[in-house]
C-alpha atoms as a PDB file:
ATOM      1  CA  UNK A   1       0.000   0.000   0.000  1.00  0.00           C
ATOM      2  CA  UNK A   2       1.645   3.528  -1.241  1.00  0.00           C
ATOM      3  CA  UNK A   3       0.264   6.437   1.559  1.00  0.00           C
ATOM      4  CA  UNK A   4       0.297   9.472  -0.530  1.00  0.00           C
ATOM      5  CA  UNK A   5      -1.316  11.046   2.551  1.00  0.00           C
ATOM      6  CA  UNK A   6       0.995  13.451   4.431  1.00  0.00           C
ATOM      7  CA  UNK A   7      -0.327  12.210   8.125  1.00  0.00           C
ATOM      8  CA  UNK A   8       0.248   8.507   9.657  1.00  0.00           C
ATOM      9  CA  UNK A   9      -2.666   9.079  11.721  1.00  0.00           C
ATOM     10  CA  UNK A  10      -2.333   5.165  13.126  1.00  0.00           C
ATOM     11  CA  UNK A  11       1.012   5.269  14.461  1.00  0.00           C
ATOM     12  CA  UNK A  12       0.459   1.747  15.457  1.00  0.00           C
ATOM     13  CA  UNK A  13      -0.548   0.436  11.992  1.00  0.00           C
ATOM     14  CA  UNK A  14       3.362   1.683  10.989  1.00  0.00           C
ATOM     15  CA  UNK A  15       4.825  -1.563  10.056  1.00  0.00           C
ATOM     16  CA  UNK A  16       2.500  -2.151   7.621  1.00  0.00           C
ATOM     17  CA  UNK A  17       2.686   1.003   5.317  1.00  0.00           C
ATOM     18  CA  UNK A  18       4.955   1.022   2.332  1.00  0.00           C
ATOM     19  CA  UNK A  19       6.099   4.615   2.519  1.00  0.00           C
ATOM     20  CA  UNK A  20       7.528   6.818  -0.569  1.00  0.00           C
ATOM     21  CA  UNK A  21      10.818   7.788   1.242  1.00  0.00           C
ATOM     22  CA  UNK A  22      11.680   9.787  -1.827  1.00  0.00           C
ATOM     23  CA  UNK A  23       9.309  12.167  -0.188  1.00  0.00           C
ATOM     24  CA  UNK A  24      10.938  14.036   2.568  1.00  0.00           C
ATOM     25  CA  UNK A  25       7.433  14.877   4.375  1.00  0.00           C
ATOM     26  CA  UNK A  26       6.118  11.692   4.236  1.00  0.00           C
ATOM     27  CA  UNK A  27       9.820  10.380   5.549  1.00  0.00           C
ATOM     28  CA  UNK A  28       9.214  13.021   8.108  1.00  0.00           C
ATOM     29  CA  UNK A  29       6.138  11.385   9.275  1.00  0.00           C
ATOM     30  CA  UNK A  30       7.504   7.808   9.116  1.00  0.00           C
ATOM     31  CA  UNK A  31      10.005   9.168  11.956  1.00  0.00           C
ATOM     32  CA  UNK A  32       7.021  10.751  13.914  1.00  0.00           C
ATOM     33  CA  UNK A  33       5.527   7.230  13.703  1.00  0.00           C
ATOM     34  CA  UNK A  34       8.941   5.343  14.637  1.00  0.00           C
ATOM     35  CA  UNK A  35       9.637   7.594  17.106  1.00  0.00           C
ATOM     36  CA  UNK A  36       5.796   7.094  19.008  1.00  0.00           C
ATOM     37  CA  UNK A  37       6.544   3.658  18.252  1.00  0.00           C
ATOM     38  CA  UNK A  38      10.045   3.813  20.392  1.00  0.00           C
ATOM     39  CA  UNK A  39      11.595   2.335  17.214  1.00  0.00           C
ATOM     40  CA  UNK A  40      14.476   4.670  18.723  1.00  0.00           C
ATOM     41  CA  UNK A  41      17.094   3.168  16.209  1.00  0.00           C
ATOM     42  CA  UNK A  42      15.057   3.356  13.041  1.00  0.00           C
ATOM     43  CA  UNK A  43      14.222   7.348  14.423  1.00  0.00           C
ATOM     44  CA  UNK A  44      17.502   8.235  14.520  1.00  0.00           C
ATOM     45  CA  UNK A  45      18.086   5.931  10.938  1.00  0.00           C
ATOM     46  CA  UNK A  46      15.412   8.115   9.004  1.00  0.00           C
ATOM     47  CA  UNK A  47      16.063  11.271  10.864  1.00  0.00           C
ATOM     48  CA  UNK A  48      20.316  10.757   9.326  1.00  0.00           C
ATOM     49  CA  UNK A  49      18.686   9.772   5.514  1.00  0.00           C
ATOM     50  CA  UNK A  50      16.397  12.960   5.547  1.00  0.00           C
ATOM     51  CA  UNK A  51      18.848  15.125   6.382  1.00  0.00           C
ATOM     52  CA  UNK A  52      21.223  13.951   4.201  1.00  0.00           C
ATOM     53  CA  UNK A  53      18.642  15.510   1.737  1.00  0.00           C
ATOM     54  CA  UNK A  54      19.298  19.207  -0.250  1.00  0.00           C
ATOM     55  CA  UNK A  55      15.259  19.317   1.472  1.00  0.00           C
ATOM     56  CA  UNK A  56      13.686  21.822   3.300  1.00  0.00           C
ATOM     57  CA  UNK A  57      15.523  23.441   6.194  1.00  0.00           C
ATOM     58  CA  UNK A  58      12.432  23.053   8.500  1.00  0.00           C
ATOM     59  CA  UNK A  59      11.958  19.046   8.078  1.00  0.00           C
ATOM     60  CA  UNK A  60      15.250  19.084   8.629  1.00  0.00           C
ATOM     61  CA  UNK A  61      15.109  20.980  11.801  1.00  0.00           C
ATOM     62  CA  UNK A  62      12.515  18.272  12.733  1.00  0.00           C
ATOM     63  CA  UNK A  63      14.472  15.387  11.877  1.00  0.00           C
ATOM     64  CA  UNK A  64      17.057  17.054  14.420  1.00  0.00           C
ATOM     65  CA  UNK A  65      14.458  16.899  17.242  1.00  0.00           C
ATOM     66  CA  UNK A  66      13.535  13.820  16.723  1.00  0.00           C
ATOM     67  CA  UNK A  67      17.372  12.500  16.409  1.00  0.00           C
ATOM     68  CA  UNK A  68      18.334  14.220  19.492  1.00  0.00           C
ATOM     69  CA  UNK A  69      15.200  12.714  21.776  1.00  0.00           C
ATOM     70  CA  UNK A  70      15.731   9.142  19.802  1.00  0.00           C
ATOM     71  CA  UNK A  71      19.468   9.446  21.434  1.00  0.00           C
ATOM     72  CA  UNK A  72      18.233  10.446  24.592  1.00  0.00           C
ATOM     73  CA  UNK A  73      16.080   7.629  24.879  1.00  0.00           C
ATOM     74  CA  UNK A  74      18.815   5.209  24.055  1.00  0.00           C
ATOM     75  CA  UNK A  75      20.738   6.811  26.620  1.00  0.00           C
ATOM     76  CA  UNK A  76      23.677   8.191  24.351  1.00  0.00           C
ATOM     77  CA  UNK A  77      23.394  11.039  26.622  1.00  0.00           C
ATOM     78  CA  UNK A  78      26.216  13.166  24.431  1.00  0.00           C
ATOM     79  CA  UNK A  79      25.361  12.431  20.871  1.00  0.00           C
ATOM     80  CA  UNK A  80      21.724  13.661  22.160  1.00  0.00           C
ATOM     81  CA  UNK A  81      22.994  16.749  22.974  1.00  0.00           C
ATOM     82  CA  UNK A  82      25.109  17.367  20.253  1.00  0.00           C
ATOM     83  CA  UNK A  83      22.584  16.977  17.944  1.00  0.00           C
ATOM     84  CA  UNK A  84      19.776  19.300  20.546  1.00  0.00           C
ATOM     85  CA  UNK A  85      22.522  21.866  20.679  1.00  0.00           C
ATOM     86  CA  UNK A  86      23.146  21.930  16.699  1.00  0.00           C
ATOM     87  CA  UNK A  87      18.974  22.091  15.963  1.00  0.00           C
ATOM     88  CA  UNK A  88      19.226  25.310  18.258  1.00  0.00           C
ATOM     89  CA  UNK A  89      22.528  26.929  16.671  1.00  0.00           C
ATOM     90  CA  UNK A  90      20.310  26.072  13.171  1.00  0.00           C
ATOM     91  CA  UNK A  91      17.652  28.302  14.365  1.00  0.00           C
ATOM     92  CA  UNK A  92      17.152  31.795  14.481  1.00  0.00           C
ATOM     93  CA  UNK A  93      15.176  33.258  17.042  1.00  0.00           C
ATOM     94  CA  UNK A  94      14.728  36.123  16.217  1.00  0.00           C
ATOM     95  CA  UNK A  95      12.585  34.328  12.931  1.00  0.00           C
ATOM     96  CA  UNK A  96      11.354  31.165  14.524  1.00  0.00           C
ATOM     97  CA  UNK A  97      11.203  32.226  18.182  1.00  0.00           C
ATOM     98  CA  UNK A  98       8.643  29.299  19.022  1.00  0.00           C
ATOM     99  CA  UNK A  99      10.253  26.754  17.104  1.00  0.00           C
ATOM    100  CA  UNK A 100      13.649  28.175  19.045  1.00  0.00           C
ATOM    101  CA  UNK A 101      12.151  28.416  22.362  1.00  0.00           C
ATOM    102  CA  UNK A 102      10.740  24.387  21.838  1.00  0.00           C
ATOM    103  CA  UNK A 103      14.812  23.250  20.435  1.00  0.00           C
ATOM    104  CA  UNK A 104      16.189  25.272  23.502  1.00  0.00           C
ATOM    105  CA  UNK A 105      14.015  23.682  26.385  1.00  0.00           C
ATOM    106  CA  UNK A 106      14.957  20.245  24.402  1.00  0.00           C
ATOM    107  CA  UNK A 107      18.833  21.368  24.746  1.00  0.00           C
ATOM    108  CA  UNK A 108      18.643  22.213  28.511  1.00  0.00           C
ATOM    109  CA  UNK A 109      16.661  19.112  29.511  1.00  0.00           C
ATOM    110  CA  UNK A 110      18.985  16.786  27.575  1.00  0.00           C
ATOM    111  CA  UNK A 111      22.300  18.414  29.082  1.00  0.00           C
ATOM    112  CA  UNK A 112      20.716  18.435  32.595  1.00  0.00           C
ATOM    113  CA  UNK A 113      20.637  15.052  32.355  1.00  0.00           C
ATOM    114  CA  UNK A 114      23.883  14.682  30.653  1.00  0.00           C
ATOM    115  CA  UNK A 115      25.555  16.291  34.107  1.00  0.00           C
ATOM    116  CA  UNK A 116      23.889  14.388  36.127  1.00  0.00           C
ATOM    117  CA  UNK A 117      24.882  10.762  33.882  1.00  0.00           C
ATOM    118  CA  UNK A 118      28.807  12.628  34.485  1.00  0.00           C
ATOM    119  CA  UNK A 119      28.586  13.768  38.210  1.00  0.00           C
ATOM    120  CA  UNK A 120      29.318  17.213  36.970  1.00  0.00           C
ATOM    121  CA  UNK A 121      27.129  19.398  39.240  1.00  0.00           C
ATOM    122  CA  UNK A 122      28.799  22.218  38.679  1.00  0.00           C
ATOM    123  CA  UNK A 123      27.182  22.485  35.753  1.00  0.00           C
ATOM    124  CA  UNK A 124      24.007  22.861  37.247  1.00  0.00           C
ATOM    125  CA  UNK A 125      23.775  26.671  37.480  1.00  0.00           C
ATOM    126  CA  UNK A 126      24.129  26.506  33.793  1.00  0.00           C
ATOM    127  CA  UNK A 127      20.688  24.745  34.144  1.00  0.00           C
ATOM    128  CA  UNK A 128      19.157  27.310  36.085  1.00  0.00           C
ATOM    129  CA  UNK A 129      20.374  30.283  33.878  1.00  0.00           C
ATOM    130  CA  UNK A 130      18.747  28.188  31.222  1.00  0.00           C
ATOM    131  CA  UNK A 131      15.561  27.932  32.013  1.00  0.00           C
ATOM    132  CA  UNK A 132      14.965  31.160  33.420  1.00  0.00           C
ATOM    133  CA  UNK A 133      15.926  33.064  30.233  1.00  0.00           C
ATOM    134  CA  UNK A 134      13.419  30.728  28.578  1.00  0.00           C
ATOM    135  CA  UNK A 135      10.948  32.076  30.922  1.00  0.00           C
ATOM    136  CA  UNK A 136      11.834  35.658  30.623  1.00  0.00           C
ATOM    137  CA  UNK A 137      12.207  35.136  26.717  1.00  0.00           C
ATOM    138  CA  UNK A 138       9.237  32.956  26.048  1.00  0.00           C
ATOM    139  CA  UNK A 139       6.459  35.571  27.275  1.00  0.00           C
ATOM    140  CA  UNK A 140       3.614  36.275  25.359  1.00  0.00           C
ATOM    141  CA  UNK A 141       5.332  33.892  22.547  1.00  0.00           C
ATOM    142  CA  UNK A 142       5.710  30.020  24.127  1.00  0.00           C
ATOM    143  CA  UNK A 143       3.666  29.888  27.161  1.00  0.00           C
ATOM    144  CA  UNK A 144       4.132  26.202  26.907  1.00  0.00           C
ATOM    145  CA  UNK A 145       7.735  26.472  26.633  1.00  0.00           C
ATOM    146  CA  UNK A 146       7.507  28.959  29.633  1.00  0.00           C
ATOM    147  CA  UNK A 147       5.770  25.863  31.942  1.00  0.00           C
ATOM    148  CA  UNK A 148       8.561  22.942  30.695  1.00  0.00           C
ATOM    149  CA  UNK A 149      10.814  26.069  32.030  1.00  0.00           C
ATOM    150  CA  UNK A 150       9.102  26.484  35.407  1.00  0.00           C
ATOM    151  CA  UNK A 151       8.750  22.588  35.821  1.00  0.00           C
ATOM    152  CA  UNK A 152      12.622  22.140  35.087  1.00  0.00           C
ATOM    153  CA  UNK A 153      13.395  24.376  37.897  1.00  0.00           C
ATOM    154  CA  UNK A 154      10.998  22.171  40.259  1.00  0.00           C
ATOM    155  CA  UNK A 155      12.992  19.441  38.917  1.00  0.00           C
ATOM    156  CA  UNK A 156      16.153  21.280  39.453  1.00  0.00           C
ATOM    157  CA  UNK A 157      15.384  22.375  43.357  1.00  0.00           C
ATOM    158  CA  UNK A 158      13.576  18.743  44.187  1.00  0.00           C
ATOM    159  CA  UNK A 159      17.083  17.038  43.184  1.00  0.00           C
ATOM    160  CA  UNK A 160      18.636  20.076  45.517  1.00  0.00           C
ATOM    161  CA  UNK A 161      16.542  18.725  48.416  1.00  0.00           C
ATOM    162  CA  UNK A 162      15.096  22.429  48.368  1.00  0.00           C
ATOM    163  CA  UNK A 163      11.213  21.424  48.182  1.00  0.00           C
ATOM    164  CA  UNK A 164       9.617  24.934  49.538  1.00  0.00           C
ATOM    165  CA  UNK A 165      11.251  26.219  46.118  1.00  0.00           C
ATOM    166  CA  UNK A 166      10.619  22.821  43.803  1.00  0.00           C
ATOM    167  CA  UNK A 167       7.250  23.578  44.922  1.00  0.00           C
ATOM    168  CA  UNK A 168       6.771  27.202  43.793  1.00  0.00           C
ATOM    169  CA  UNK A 169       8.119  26.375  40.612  1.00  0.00           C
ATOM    170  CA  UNK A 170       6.003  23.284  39.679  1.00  0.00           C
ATOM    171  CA  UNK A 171       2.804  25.370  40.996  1.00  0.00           C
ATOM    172  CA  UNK A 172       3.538  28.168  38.297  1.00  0.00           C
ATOM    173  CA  UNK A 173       3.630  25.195  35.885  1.00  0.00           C
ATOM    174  CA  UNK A 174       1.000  23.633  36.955  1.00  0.00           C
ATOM    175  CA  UNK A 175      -0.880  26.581  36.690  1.00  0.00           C
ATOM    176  CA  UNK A 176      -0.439  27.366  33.248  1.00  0.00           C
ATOM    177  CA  UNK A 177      -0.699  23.321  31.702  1.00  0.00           C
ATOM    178  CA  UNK A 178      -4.219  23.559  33.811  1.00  0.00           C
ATOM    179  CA  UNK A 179      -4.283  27.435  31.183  1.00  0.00           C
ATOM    180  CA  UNK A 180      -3.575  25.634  28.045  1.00  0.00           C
ATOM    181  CA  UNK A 181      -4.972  22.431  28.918  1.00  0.00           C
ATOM    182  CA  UNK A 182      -2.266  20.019  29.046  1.00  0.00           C
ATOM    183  CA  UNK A 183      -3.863  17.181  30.677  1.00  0.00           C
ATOM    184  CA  UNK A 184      -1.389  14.072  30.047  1.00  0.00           C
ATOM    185  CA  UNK A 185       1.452  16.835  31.744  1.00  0.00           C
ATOM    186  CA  UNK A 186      -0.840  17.585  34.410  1.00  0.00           C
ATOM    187  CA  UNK A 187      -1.294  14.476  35.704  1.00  0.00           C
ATOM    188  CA  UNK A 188       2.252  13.629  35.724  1.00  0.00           C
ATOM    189  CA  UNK A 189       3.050  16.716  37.606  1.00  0.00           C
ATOM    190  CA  UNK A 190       0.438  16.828  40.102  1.00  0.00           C
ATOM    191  CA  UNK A 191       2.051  13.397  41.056  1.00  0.00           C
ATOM    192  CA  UNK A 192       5.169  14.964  41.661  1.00  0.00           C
ATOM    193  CA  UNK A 193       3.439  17.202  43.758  1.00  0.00           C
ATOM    194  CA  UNK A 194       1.647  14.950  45.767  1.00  0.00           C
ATOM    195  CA  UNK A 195       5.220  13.230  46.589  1.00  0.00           C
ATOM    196  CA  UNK A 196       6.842  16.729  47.874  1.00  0.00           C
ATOM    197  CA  UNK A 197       3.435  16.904  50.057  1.00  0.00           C
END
């Protein structure tokens, strides 16, 4: 079967679609697909043969998300962020500051974790400055990148051992996924909340 359609809409039907890979948005889908599949190793296979492609710079942009999270997943905690930091230097921000603000957040969750896989805590102020430009920066553009923001600093201070300010931070997340109606996040959240209470 040849899906000229530019959506897999059944992620889980996958394996049994005959793509046209010669067709970079329908190869961008099949990694969408892989990836929700966590076919981690075919991700990051597609995401390297559509960017190999003279194709649009904004599929490839996507291919670099998906490479990067595929990585992360696998647990290649610095080829992930190699490739997160690369999709944000490919970005401008002052052009795509939504598409920057989403590759940034990516970047600093990735190399939070890649500090704590190396014992480097020093590092972790780097973390901090991080996300709280992408909360001063993402206002009234990414409110969605401004609550991943707020809910990596809850992360951040919970690993600290300094709940009373894990707390405030996961509360103004909270508060805006309950805004933009982010229910799959909530839920997850709230039961880090419940754990601090």
């Amino acid at each position: 079967m040849l899906l000229k359609n530019t959506i897999l809409l059944n992620y889980g039907m996958y394996n049994d679609i005959y793509f046209d890979d010669t067709d970079s948005r329908l190869l961008l889908q099949a990694i969408k697909a892989a990836f929700r599949l966590n076919q981690f190793d075919k991700t990051i296979s597609l995401c390297q043969k559509l960017k190999e492609r003279n194709t649009d710079v904004h599929l490839k942009n996507e291919a670099l998300y998906f490479e990067s999270s595929a990585y992360y997943h696998l647990k290649e905690y610095e080829k992930a962020l190699t490739i997160a930091k690369q999709h944000v230097l490919s970005l401008n921000k002052e052009i795509e500051p939504h598409t920057y603000l989403n590759a940034f957040i990516n970047y600093t969750s990735i190399y939070y974790v890649y500090i704590w896989y190396n014992n480097d805590y020093q590092k972790l102020q780097d973390i901090r400055k991080n996300y709280l430009y992408i909360i001063r920066y993402a206002k009234g553009i990414n409110i969605e990148a401004q609550a991943n923001a707020y809910w990596g600093l809850g992360d951040l201070y919970k690993v600290l051992e300094q709940n009373k300010k894990a707390m405030k931070y996961f509360l103004k997340a909270r508060k805006i996924l309950i805004q933009i109606g982010n229910t799959y996040a909530l839920k997850a959240l709230d039961a880090i909340i419940d754990s601090l209470n």
